[in-house]
Structures are given as structure tokens and as C-alpha cells.
PDB file of N, CA and C in Angstrom:
ATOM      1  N   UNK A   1       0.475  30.872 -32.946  1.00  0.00           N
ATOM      2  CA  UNK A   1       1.602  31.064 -32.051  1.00  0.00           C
ATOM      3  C   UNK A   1       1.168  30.949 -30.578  1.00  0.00           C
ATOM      4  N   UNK A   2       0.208  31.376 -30.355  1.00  0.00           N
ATOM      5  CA  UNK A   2      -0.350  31.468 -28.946  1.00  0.00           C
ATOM      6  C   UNK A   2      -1.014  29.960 -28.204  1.00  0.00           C
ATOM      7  N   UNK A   3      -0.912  29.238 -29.530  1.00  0.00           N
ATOM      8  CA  UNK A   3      -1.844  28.193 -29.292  1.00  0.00           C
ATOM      9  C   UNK A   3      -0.189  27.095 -28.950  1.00  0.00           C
ATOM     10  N   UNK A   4       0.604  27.352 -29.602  1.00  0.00           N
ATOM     11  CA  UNK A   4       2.557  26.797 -28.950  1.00  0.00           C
ATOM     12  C   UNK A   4       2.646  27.053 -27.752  1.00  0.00           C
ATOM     13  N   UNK A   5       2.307  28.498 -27.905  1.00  0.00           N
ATOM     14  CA  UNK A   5       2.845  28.836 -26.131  1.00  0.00           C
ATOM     15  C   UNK A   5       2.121  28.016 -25.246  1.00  0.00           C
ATOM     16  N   UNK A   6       0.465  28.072 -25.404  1.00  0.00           N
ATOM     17  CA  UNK A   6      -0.110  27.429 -24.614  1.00  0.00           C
ATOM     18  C   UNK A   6       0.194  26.222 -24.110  1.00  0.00           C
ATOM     19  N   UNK A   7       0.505  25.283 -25.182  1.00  0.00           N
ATOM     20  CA  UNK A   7       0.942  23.609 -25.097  1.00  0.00           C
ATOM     21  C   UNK A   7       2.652  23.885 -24.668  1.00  0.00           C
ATOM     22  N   UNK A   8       3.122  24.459 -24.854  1.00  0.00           N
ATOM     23  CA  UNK A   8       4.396  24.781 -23.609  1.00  0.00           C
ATOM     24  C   UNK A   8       4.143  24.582 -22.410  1.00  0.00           C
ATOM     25  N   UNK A   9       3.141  25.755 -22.077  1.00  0.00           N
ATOM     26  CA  UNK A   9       2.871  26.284 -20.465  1.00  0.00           C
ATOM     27  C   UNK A   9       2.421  24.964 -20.145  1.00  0.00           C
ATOM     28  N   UNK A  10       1.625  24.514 -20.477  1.00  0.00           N
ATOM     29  CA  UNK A  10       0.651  23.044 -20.033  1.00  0.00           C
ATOM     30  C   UNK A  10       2.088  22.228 -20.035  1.00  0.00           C
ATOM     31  N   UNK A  11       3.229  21.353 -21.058  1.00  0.00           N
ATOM     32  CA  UNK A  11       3.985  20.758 -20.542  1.00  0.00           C
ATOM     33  C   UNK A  11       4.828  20.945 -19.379  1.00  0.00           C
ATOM     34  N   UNK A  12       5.239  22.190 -19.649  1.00  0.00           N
ATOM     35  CA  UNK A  12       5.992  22.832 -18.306  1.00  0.00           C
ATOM     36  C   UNK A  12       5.885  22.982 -17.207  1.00  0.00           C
ATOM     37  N   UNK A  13       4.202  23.096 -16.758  1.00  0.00           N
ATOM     38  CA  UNK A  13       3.848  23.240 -15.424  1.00  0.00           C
ATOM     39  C   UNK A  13       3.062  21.907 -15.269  1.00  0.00           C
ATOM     40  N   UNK A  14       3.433  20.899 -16.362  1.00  0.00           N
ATOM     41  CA  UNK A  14       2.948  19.295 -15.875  1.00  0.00           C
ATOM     42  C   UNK A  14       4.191  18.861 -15.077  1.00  0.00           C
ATOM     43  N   UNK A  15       5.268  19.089 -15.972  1.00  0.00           N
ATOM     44  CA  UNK A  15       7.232  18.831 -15.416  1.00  0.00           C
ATOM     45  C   UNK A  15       7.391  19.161 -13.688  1.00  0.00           C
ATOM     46  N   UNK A  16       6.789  20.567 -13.606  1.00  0.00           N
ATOM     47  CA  UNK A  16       6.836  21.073 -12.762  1.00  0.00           C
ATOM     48  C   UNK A  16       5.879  20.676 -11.202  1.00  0.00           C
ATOM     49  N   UNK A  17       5.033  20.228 -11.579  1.00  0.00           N
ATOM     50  CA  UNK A  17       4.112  19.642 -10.963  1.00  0.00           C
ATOM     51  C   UNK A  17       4.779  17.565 -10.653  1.00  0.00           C
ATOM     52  N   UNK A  18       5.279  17.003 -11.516  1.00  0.00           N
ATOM     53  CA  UNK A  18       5.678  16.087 -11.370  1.00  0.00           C
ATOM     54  C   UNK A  18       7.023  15.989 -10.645  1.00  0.00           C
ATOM     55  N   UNK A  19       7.954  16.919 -10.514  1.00  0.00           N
ATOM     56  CA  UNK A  19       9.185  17.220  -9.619  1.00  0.00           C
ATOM     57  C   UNK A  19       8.553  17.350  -8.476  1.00  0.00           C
ATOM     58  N   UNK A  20       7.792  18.271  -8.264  1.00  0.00           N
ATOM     59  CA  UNK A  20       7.118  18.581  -6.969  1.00  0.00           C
ATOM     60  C   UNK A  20       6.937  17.492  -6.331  1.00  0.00           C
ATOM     61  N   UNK A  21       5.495  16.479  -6.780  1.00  0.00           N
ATOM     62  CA  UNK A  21       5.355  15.669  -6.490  1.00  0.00           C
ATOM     63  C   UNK A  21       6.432  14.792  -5.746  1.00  0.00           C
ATOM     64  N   UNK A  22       7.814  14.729  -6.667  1.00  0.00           N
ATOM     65  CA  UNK A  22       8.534  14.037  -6.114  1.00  0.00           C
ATOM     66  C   UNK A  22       9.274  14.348  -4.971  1.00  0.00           C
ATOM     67  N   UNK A  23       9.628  15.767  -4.982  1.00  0.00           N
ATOM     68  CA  UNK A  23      10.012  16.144  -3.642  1.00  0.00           C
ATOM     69  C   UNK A  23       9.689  16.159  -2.336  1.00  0.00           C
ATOM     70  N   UNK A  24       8.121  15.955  -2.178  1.00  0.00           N
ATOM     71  CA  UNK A  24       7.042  15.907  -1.897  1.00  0.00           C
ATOM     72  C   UNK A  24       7.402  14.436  -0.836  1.00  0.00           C
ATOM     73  N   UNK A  25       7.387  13.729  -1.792  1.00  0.00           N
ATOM     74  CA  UNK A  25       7.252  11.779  -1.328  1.00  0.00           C
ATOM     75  C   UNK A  25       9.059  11.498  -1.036  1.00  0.00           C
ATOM     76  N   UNK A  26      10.190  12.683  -1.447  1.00  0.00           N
ATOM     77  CA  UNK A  26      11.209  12.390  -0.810  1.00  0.00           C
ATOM     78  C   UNK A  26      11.232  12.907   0.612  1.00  0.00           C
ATOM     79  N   UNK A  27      11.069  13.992   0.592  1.00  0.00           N
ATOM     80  CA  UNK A  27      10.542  14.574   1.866  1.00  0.00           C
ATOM     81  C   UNK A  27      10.015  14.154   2.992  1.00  0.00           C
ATOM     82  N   UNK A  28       8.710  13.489   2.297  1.00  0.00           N
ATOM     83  CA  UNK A  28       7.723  12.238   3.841  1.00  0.00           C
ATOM     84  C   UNK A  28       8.900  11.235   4.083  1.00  0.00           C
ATOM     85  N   UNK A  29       9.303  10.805   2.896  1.00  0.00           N
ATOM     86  CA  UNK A  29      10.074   9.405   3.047  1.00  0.00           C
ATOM     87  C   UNK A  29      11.586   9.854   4.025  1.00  0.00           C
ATOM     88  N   UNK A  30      11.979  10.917   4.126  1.00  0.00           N
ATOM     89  CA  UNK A  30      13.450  11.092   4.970  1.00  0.00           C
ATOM     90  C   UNK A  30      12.577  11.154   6.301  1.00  0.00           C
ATOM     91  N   UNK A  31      11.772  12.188   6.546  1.00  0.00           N
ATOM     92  CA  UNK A  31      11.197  11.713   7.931  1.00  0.00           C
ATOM     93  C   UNK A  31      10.436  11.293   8.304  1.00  0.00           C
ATOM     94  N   UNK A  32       9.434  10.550   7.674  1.00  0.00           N
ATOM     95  CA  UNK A  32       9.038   9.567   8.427  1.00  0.00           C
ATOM     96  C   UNK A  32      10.018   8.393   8.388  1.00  0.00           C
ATOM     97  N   UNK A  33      11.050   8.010   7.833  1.00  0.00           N
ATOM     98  CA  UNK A  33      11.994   6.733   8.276  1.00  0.00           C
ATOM     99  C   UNK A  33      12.976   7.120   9.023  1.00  0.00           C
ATOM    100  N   UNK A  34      13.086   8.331   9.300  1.00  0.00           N
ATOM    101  CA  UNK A  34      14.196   9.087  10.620  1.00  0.00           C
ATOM    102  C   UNK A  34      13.638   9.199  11.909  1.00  0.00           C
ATOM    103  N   UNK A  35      12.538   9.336  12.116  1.00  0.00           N
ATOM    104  CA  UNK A  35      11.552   9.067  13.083  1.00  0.00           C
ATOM    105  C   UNK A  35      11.388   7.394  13.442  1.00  0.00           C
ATOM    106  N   UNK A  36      11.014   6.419  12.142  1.00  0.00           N
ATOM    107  CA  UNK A  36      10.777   5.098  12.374  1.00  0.00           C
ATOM    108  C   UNK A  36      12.528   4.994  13.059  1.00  0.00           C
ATOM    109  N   UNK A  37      13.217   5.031  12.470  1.00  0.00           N
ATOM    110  CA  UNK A  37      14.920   4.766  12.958  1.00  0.00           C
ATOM    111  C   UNK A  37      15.136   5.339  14.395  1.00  0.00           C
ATOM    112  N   UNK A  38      14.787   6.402  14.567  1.00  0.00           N
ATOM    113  CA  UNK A  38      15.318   7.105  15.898  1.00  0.00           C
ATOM    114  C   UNK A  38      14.690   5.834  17.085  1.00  0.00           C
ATOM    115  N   UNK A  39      12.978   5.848  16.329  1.00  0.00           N
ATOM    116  CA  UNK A  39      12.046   5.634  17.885  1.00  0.00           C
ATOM    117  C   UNK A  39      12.731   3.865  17.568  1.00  0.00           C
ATOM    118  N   UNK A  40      13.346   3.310  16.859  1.00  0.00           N
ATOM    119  CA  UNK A  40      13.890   1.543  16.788  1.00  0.00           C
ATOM    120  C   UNK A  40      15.103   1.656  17.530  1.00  0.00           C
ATOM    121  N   UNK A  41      15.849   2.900  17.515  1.00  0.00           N
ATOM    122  CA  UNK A  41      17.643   3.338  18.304  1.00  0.00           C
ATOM    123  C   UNK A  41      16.797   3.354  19.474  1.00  0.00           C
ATOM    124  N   UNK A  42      16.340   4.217  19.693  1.00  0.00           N
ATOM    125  CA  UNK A  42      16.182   4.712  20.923  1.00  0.00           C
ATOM    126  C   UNK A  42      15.242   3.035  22.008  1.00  0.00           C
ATOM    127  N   UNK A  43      14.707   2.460  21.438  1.00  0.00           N
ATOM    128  CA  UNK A  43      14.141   1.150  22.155  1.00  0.00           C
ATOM    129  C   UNK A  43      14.589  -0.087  22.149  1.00  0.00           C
ATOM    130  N   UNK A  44      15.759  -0.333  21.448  1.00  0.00           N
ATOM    131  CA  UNK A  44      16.423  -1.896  21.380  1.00  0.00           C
ATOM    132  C   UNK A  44      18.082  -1.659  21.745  1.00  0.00           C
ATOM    133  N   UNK A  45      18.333  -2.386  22.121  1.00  0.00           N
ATOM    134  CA  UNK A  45      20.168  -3.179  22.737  1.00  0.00           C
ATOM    135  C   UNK A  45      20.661  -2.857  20.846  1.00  0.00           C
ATOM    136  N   UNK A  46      19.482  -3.952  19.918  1.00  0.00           N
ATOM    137  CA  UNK A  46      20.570  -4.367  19.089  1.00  0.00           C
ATOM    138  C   UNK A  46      20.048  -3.772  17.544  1.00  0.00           C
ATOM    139  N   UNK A  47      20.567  -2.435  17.315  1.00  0.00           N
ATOM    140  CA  UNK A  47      20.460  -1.718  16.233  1.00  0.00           C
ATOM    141  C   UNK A  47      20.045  -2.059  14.757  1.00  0.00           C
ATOM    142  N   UNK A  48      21.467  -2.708  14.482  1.00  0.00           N
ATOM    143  CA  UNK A  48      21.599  -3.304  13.138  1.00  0.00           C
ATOM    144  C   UNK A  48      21.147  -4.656  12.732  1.00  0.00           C
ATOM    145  N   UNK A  49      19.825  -4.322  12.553  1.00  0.00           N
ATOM    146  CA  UNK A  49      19.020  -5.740  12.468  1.00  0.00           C
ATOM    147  C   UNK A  49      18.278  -5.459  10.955  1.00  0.00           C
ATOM    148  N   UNK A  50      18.145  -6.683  10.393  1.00  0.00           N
ATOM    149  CA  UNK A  50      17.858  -6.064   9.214  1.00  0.00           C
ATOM    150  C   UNK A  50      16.167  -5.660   9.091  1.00  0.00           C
ATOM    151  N   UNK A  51      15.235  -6.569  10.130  1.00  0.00           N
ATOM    152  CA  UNK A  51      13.699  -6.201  10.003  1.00  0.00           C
ATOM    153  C   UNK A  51      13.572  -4.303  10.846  1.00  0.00           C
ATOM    154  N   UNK A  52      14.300  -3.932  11.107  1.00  0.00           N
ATOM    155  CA  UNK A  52      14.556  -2.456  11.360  1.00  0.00           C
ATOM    156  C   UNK A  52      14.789  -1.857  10.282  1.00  0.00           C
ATOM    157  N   UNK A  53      14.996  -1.861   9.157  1.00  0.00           N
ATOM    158  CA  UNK A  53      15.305  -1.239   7.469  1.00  0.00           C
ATOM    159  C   UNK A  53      14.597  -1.786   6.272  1.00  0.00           C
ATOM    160  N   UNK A  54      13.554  -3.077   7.188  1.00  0.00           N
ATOM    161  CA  UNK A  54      12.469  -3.637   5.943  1.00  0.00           C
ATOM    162  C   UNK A  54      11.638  -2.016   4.969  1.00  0.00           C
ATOM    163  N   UNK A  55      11.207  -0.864   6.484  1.00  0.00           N
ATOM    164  CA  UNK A  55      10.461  -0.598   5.134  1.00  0.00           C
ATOM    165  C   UNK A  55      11.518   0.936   4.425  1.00  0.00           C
ATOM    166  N   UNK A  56      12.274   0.846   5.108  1.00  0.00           N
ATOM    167  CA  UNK A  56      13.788   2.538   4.235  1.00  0.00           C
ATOM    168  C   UNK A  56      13.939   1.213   3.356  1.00  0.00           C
ATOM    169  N   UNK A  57      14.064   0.184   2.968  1.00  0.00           N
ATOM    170  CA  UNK A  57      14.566  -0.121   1.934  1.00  0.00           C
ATOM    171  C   UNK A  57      13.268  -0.444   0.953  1.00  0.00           C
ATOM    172  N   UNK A  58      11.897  -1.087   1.294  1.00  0.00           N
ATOM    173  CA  UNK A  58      11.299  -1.199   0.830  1.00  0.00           C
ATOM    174  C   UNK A  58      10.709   0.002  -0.317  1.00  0.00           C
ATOM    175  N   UNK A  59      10.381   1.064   0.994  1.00  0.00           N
ATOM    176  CA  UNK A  59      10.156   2.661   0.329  1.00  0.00           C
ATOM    177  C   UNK A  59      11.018   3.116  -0.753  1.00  0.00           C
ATOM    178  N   UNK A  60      12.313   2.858   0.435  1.00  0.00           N
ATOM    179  CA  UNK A  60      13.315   3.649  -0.808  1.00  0.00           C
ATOM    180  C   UNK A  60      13.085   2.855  -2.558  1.00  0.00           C
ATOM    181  N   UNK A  61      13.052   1.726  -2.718  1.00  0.00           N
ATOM    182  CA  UNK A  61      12.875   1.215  -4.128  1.00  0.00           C
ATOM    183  C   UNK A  61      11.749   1.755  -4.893  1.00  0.00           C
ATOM    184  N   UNK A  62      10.746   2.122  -4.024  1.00  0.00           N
ATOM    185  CA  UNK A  62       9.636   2.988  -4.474  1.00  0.00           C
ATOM    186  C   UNK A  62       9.904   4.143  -5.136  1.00  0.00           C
ATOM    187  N   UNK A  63      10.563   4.686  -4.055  1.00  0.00           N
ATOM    188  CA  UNK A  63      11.049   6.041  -4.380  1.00  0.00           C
ATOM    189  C   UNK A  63      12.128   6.593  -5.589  1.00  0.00           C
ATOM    190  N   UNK A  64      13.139   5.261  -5.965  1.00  0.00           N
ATOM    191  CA  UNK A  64      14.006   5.539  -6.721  1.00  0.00           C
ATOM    192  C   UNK A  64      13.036   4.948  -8.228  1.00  0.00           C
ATOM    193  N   UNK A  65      12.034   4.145  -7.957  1.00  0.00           N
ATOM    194  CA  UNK A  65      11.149   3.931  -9.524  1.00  0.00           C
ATOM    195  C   UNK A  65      10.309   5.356 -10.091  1.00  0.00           C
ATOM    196  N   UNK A  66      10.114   6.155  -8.768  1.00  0.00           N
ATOM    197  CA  UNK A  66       9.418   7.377  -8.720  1.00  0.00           C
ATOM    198  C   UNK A  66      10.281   8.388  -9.547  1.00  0.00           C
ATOM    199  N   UNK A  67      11.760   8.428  -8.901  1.00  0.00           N
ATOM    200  CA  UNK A  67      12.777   9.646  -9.283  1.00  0.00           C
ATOM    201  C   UNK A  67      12.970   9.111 -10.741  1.00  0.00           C
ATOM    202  N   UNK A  68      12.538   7.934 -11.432  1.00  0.00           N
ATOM    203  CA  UNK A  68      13.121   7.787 -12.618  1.00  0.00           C
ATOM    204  C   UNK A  68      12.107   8.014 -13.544  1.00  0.00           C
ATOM    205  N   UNK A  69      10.849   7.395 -12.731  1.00  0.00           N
ATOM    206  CA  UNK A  69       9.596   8.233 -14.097  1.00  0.00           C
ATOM    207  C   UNK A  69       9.626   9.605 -13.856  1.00  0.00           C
ATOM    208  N   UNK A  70       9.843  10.790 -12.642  1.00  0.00           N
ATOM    209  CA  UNK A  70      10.029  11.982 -12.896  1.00  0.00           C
ATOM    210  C   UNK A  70      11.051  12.507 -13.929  1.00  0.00           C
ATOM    211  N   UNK A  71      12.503  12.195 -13.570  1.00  0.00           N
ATOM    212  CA  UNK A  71      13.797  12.593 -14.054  1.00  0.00           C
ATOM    213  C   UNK A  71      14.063  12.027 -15.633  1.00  0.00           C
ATOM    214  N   UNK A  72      13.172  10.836 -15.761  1.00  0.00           N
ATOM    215  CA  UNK A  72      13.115  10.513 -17.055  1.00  0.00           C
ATOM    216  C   UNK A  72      14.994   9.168 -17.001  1.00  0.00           C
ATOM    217  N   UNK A  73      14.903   8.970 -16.187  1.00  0.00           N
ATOM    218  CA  UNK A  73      16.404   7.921 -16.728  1.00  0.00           C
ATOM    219  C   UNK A  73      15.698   6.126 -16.109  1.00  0.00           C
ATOM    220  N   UNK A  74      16.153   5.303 -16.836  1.00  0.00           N
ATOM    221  CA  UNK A  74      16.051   3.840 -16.364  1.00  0.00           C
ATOM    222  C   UNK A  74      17.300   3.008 -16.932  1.00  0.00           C
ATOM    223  N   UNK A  75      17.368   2.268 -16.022  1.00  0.00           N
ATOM    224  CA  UNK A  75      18.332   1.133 -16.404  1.00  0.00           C
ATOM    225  C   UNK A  75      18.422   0.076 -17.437  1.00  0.00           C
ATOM    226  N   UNK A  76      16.652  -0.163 -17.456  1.00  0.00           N
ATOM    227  CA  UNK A  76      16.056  -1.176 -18.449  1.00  0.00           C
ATOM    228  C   UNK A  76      15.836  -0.873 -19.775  1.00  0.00           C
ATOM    229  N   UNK A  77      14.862   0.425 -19.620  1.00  0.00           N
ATOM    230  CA  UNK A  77      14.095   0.532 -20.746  1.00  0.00           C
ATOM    231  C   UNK A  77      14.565   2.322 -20.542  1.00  0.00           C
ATOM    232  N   UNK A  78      15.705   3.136 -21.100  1.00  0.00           N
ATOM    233  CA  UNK A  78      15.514   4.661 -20.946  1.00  0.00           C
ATOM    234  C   UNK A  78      15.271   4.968 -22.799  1.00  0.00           C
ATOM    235  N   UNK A  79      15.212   6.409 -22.732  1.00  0.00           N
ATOM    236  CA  UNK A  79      14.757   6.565 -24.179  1.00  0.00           C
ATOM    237  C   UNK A  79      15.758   6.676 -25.290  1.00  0.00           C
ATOM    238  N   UNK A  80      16.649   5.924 -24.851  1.00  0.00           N
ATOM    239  CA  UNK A  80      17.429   5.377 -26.394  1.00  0.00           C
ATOM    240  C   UNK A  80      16.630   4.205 -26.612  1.00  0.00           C
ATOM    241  N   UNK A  81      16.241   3.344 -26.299  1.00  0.00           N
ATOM    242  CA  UNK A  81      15.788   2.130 -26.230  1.00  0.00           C
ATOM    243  C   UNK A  81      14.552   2.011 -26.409  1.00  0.00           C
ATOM    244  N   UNK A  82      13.857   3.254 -25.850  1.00  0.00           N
ATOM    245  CA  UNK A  82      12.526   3.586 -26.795  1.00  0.00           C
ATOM    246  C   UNK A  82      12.109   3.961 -28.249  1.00  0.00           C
ATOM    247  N   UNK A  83      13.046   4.916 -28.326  1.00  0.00           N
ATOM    248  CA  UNK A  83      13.631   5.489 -29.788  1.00  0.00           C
ATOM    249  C   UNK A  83      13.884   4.160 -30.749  1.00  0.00           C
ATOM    250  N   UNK A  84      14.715   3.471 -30.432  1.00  0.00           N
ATOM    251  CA  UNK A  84      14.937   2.425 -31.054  1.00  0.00           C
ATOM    252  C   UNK A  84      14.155   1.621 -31.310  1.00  0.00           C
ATOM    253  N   UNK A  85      13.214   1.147 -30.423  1.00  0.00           N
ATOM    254  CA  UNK A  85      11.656   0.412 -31.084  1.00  0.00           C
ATOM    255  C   UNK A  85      10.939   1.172 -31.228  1.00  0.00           C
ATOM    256  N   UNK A  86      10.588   2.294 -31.506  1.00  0.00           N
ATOM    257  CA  UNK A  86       9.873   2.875 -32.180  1.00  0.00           C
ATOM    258  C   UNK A  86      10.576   3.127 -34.022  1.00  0.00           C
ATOM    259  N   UNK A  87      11.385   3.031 -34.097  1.00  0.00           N
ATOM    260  CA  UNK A  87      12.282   3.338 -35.549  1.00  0.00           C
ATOM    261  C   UNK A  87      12.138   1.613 -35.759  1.00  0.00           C
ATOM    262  N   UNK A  88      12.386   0.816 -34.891  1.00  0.00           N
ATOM    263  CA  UNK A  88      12.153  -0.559 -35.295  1.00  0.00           C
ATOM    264  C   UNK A  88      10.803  -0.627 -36.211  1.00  0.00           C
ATOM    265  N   UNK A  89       9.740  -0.551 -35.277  1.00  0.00           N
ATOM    266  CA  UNK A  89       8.416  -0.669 -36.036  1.00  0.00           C
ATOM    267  C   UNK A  89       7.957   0.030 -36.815  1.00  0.00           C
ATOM    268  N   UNK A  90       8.620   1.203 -36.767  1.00  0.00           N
ATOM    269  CA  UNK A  90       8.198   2.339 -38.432  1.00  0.00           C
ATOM    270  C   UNK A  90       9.016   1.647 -39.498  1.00  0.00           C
ATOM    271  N   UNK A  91      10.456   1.082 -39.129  1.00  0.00           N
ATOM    272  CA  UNK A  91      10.639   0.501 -40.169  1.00  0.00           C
ATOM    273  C   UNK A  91      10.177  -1.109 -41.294  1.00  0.00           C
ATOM    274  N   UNK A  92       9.131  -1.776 -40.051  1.00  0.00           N
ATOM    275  CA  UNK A  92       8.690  -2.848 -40.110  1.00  0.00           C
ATOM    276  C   UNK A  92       7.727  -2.292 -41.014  1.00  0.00           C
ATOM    277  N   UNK A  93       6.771  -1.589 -40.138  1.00  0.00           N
ATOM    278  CA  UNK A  93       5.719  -1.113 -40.969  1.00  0.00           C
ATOM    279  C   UNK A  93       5.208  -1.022 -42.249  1.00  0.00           C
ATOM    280  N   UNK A  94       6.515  -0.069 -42.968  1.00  0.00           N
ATOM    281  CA  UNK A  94       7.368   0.499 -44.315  1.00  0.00           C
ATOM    282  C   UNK A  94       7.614  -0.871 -45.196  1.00  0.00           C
ATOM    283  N   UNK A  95       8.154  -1.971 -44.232  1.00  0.00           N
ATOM    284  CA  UNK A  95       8.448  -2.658 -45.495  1.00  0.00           C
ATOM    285  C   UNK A  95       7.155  -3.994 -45.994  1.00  0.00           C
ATOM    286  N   UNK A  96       5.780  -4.105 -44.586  1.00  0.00           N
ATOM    287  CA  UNK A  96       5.090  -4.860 -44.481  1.00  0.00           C
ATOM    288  C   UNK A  96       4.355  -3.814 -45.873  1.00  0.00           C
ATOM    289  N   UNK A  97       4.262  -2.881 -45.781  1.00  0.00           N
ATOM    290  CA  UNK A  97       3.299  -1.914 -46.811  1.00  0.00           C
ATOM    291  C   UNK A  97       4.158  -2.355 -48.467  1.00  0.00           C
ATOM    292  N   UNK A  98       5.091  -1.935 -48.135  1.00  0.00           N
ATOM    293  CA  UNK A  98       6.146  -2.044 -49.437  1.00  0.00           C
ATOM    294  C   UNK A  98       5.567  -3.686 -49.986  1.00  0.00           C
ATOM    295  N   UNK A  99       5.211  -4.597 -49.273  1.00  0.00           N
ATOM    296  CA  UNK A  99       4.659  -5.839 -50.034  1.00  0.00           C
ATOM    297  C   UNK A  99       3.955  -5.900 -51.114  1.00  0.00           C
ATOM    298  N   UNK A 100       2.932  -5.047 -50.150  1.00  0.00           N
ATOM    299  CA  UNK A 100       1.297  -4.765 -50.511  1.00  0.00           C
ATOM    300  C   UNK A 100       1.504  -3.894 -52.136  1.00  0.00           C
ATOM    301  N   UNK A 101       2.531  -3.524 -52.337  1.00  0.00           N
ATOM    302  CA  UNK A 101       2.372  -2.100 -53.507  1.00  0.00           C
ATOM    303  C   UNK A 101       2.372  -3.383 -55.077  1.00  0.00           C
TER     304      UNK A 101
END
């Protein structure tokens, strides 16, 4: 029983440690690109330029591949879709063996 709890505590404060993390790199990322934005307002006529948002957009894509290996969701590949090839190839498996009998 103690040896459950243990492998709990260890997932839980991995979870916990990986949110962090992310809050962490959302955090740098709001100000240091509120700072990059202010000091680009504050020195040019003409604002809305798009090489002024090369790297908030660059980062930000970083950041939203980050929030999805933390939070666990994707567009491409989330874990229905894992689940599903994994039951794919157990069922492949099963019937490549089933030959062999």
C-alpha cells in the first residue's frame, strides 16, 4: 500500500512540477513581450507592423505546444487517438500470433 502511495506522490508532484513549469514560461513570455511591445510603441510613428509581433507570435506557438504537452489536449494526435492505436496494434498483434497457433 505504501509502495501506491509512493508512485502517486511521485506522479503528482511530477503534474505539479510540469504546470509550474508552465506558468513559469507564461509568465517570462507576457513580460518580456510587454516590455519588447511597449519599448517598439514607445520608438516608432508606425505601430502595427507585422516584424514588431515576429517573436509574441513566434513564442506564443511555443508556448501553446508547451500548454498542450502540460494540459494534456492536441489537435492532431490527443489521447483518443492514442488509445486507438494502441488497441489497433494489440489487436494486430493477437491476430499475427493467432496464425502462428
Amino acid at each position: 500500500m505504501e509502495h501506491l502511495d509512493n508512485e502517486k506522490y511521485k506522479r503528482a508532484k511530477k503534474r505539479v512540477e510540469e504546470m509550474k513549469g508552465f506558468y513559469i514560461h507564461l509568465s517570462i513570455y507576457m513580460i518580456i513581450n510587454t516590455v519588447i511591445l511597449v519599448n517598439i510603441y514607445r520608438n516608432t510613428d508606425d505601430f502595427w507592423q507585422w516584424p514588431h509581433f515576429v517573436t509574441l507570435g513566434a513564442w506564443g506557438i511555443g508556448l501553446f505546444f508547451h500548454a498542450s504537452k502540460t494540459f494534456g489536449f492536441s489537435m492532431l494526435f490527443g489521447k483518443n487517438w492514442e488509445e486507438r492505436q494502441i488497441q489497433k496494434y494489440i489487436e494486430k498483434d493477437k491476430k499475427d500470433m493467432d496464425k502462428f497457433k
